[in-house]
Each structure stands twice: as structure tokens, then as C-alpha cells.
C-alpha atoms as a PDB file:
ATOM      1  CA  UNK A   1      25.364  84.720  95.810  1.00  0.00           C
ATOM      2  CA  UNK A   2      23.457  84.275  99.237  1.00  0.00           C
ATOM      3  CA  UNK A   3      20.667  83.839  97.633  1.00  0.00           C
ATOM      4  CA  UNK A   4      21.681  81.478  95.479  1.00  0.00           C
ATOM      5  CA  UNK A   5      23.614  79.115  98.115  1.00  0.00           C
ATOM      6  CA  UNK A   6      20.158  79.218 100.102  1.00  0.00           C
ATOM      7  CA  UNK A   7      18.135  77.690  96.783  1.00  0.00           C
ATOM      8  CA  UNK A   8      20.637  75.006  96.539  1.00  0.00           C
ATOM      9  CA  UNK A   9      20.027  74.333 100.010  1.00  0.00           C
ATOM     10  CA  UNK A  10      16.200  74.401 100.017  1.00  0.00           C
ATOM     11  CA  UNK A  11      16.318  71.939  96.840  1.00  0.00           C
ATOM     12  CA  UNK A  12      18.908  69.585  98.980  1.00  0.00           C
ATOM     13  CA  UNK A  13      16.457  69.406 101.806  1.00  0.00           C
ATOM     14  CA  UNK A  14      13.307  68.895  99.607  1.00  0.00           C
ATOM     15  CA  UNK A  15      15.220  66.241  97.871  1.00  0.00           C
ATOM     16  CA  UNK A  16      15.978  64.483 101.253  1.00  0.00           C
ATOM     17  CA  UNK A  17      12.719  64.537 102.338  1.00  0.00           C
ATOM     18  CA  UNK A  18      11.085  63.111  99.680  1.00  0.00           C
ATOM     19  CA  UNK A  19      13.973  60.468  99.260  1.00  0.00           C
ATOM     20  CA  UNK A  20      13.289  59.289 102.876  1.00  0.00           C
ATOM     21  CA  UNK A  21       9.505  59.185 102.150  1.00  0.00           C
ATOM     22  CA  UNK A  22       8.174  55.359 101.325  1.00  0.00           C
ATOM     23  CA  UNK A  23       8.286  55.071  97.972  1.00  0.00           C
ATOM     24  CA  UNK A  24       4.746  53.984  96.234  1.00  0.00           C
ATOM     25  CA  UNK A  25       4.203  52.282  93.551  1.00  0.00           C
ATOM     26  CA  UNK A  26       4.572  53.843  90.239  1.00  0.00           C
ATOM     27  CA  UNK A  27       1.051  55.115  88.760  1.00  0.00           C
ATOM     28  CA  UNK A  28       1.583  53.332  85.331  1.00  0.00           C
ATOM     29  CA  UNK A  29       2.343  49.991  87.889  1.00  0.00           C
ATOM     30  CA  UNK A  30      -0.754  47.388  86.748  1.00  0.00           C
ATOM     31  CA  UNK A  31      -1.347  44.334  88.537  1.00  0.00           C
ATOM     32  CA  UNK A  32      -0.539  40.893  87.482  1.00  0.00           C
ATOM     33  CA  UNK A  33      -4.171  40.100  86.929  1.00  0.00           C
ATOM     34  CA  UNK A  34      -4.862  43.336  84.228  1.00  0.00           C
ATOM     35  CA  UNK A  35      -1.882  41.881  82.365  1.00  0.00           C
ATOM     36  CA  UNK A  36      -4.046  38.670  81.807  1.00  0.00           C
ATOM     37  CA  UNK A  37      -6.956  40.528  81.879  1.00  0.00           C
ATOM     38  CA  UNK A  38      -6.437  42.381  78.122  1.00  0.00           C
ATOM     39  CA  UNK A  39      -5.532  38.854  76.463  1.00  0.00           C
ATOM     40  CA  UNK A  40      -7.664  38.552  73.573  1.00  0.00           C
ATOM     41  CA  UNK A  41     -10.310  35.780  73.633  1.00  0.00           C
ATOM     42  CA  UNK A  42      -8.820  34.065  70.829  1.00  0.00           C
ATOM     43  CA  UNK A  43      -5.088  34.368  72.069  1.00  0.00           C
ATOM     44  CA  UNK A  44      -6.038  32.758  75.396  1.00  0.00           C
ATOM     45  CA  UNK A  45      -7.732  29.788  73.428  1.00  0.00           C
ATOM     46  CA  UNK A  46      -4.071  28.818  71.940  1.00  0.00           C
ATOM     47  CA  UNK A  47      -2.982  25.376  73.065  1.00  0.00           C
ATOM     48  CA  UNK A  48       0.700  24.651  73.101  1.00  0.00           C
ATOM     49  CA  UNK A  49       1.471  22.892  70.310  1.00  0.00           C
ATOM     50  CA  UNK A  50       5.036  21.578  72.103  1.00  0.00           C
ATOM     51  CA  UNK A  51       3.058  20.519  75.053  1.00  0.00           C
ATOM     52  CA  UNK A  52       3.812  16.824  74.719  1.00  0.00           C
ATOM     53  CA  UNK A  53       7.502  17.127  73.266  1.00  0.00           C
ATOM     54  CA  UNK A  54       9.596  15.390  75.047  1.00  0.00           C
ATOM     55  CA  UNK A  55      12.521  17.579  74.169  1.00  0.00           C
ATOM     56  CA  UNK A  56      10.612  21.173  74.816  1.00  0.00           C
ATOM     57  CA  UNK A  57      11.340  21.793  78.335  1.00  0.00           C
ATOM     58  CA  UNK A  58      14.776  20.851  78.435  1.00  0.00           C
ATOM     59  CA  UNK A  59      15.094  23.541  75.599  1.00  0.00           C
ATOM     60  CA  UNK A  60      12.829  25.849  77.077  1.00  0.00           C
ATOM     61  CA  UNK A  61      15.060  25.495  80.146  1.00  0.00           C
ATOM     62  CA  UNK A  62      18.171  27.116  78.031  1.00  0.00           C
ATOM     63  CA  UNK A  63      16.147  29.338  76.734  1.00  0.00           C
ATOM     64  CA  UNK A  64      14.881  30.795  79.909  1.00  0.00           C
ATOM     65  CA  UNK A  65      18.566  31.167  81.170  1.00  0.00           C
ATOM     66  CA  UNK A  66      19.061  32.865  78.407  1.00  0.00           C
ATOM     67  CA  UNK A  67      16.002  35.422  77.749  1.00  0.00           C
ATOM     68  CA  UNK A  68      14.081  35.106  81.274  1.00  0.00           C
ATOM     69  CA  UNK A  69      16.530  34.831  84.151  1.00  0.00           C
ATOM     70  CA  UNK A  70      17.201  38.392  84.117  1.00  0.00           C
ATOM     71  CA  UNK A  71      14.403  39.550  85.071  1.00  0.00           C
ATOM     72  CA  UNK A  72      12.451  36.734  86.968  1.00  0.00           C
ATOM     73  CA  UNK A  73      15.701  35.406  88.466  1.00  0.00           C
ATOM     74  CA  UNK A  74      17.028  31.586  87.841  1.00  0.00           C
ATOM     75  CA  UNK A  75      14.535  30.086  89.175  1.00  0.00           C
ATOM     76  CA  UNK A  76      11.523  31.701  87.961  1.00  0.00           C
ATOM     77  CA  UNK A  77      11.090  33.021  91.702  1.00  0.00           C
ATOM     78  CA  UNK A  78      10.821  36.617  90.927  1.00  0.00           C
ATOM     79  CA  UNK A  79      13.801  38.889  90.552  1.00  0.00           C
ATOM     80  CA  UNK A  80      14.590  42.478  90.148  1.00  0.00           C
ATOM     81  CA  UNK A  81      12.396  43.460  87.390  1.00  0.00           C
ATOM     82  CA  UNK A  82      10.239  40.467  86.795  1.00  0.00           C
ATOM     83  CA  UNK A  83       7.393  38.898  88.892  1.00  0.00           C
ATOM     84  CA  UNK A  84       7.735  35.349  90.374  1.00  0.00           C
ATOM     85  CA  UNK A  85       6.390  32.915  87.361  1.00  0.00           C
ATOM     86  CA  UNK A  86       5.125  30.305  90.323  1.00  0.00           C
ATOM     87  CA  UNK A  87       2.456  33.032  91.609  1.00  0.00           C
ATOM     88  CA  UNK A  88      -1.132  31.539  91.566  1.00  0.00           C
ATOM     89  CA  UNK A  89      -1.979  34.251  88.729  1.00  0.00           C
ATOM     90  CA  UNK A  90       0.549  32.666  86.128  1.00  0.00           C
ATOM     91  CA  UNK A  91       0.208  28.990  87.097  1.00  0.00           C
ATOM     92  CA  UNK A  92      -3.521  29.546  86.922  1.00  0.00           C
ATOM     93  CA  UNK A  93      -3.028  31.512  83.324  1.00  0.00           C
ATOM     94  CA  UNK A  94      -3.897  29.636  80.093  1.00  0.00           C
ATOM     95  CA  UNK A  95      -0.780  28.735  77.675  1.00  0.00           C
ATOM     96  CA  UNK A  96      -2.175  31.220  75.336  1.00  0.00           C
ATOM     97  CA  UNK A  97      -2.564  33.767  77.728  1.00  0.00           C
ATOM     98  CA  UNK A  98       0.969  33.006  78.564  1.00  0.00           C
ATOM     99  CA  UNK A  99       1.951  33.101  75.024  1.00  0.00           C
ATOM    100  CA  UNK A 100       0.643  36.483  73.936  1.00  0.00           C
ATOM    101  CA  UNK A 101       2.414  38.131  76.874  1.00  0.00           C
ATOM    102  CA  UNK A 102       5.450  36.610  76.131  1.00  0.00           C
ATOM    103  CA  UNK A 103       5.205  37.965  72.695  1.00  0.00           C
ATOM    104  CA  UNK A 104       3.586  41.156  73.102  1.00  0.00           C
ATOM    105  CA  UNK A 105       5.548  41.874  76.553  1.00  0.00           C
ATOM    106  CA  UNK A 106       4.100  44.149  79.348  1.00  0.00           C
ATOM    107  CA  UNK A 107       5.585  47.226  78.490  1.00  0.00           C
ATOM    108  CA  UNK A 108       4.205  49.083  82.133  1.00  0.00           C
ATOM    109  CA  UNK A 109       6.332  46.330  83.651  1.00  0.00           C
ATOM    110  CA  UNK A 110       9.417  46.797  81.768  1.00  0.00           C
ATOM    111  CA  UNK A 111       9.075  43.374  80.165  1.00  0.00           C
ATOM    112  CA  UNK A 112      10.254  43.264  76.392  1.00  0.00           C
ATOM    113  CA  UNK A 113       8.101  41.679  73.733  1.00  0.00           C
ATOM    114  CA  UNK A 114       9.968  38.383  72.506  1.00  0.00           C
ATOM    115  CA  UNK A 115       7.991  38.357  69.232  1.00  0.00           C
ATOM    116  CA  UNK A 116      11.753  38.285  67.259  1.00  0.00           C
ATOM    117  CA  UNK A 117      12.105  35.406  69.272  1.00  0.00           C
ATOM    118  CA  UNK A 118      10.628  32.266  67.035  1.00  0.00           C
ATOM    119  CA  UNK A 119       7.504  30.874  67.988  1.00  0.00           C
ATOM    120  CA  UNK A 120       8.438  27.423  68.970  1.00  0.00           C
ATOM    121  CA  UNK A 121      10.714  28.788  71.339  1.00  0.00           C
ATOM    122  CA  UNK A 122       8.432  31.206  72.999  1.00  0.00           C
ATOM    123  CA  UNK A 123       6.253  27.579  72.844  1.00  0.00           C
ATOM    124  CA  UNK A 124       9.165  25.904  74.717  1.00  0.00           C
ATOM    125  CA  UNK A 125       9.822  28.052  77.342  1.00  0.00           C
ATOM    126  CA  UNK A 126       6.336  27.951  78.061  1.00  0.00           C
ATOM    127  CA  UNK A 127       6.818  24.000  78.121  1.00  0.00           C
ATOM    128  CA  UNK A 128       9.658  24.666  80.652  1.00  0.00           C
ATOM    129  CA  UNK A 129       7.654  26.708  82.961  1.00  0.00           C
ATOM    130  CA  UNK A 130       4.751  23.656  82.923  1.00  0.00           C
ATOM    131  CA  UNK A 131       6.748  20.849  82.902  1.00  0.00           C
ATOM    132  CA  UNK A 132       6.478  18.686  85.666  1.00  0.00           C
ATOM    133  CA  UNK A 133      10.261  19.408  86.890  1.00  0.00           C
ATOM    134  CA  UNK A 134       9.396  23.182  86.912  1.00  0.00           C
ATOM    135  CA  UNK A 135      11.343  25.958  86.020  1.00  0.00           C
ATOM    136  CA  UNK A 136      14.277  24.781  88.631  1.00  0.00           C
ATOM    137  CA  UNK A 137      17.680  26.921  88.214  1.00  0.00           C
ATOM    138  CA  UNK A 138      18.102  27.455  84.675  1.00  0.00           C
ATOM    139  CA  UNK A 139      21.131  27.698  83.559  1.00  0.00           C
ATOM    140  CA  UNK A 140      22.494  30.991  81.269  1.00  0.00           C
ATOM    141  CA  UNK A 141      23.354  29.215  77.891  1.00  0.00           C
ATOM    142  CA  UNK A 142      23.713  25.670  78.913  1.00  0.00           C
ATOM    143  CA  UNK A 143      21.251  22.647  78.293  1.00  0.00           C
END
């Protein structure tokens, strides 16, 4: 029994030390840039075919409340889970490079693929996120 009650106790204290260690970042963790980096050549060549819709960002504003928000917070800032969407890396990222991780997700990230979600409105969120308003507080659900 004494010998038992002193494991626990060892495992407690090896637990609290390594909880009160700084925590690194995950091994499987790949930056931003290797994300873009594995785009196919011929993905990152895809224009946006909503680019010039007049309507597109407005919808692609729902739609970000809706399927986005989550994770990169309401206004596209960053959040819990998801990078900030106004870093140099993604402004500077083609709309096809854009597109393909939207659809194919970054699974090392914890980002979903949205290929269920129809290809014009992967297109329109991507509209949203270039228009000149930029992605300001979408709104869950609401135009």
C-alpha cells in the first residue's frame, strides 16, 4: 500500500513539473509558409472566377461567419485555432493557393477541408477576404 501511495505521488510530481514547463510547439506544427509551399503549380494558377461579382463578398462575408469565424475569429484576426488571415503570408498568397487550402484544409493545423462546401462559395469567401472592405466582423448567419 506504501508503495503504491508513493507511485501516485512520484507520477503527481512528474506531472507538475512538466505542466509548469513552457510548452513548445507541437512537432507535427508546420509553418504558414509550408502550407503554401505544397500547393500544386496548377492549383496556385486558379483565378477567382467571382473576383469581379459585385454580390461575392457580401456573401462570402456570411459565409465566413458561418464556416471561418471559429477558428480565425470574426474578424479574420486570428483566433483560437486558426491563424490571422491579414498575415503578410496569406495576403501575399495567390487565390488559388488560397483556394486549394480551403478545400483540401491543413489537417497539422486542425483546419477542416471545405471541399463539401460548393465551389462558388469557397470562391466567395475568398472574394470576402480580398475585397476592398476586408474581412471586417462577420457576422454568424447574417448578410
Amino acid at each position: 500500500m506504501k508503495t503504491a501511495l508513493r507511485l501516485l505521488a512520484a507520477a503527481s510530481l512528474l506531472a507538475l513539473n512538466s505542466a509548469a514547463e513552457p510548452r513548445e510547439k507541437p512537432k507535427d506544427f508546420e509553418p504558414l509558409e509550408a502550407v503554401l509551399a505544397r500547393v500544386p503549380t496548377k492549383a496556385r494558377a486558379r483565378q477567382n472566377p467571382l473576383e469581379t461579382d459585385p454580390q461575392a463578398p457580401r456573401a462570402g462575408k456570411k459565409l465566413f461567419g458561418q464556416h471561418c469565424a471559429e477558428c480565425h475569429g470574426m474578424s479574420a484576426g486570428g483566433g483560437k485555432r486558426g491563424p490571422n488571415l491579414h498575415s503578410a503570408e496569406v495576403q501575399q498568397a495567390t487565390p488559388g493557393e488560397i483556394f486549394w487550402t480551403v478545400t483540401n484544409g491543413v489537417v497539422r493545423r486542425g483546419m477542416p477541408a471545405w471541399s463539401k462546401l460548393p465551389e462558388p462559395q469557397r470562391w466567395q469567401i475568398i472574394t470576402f477576404l480580398r475585397s476592398s472592405t476586408g474581412p471586417v466582423q462577420a457576422t454568424p448567419g447574417k448578410d
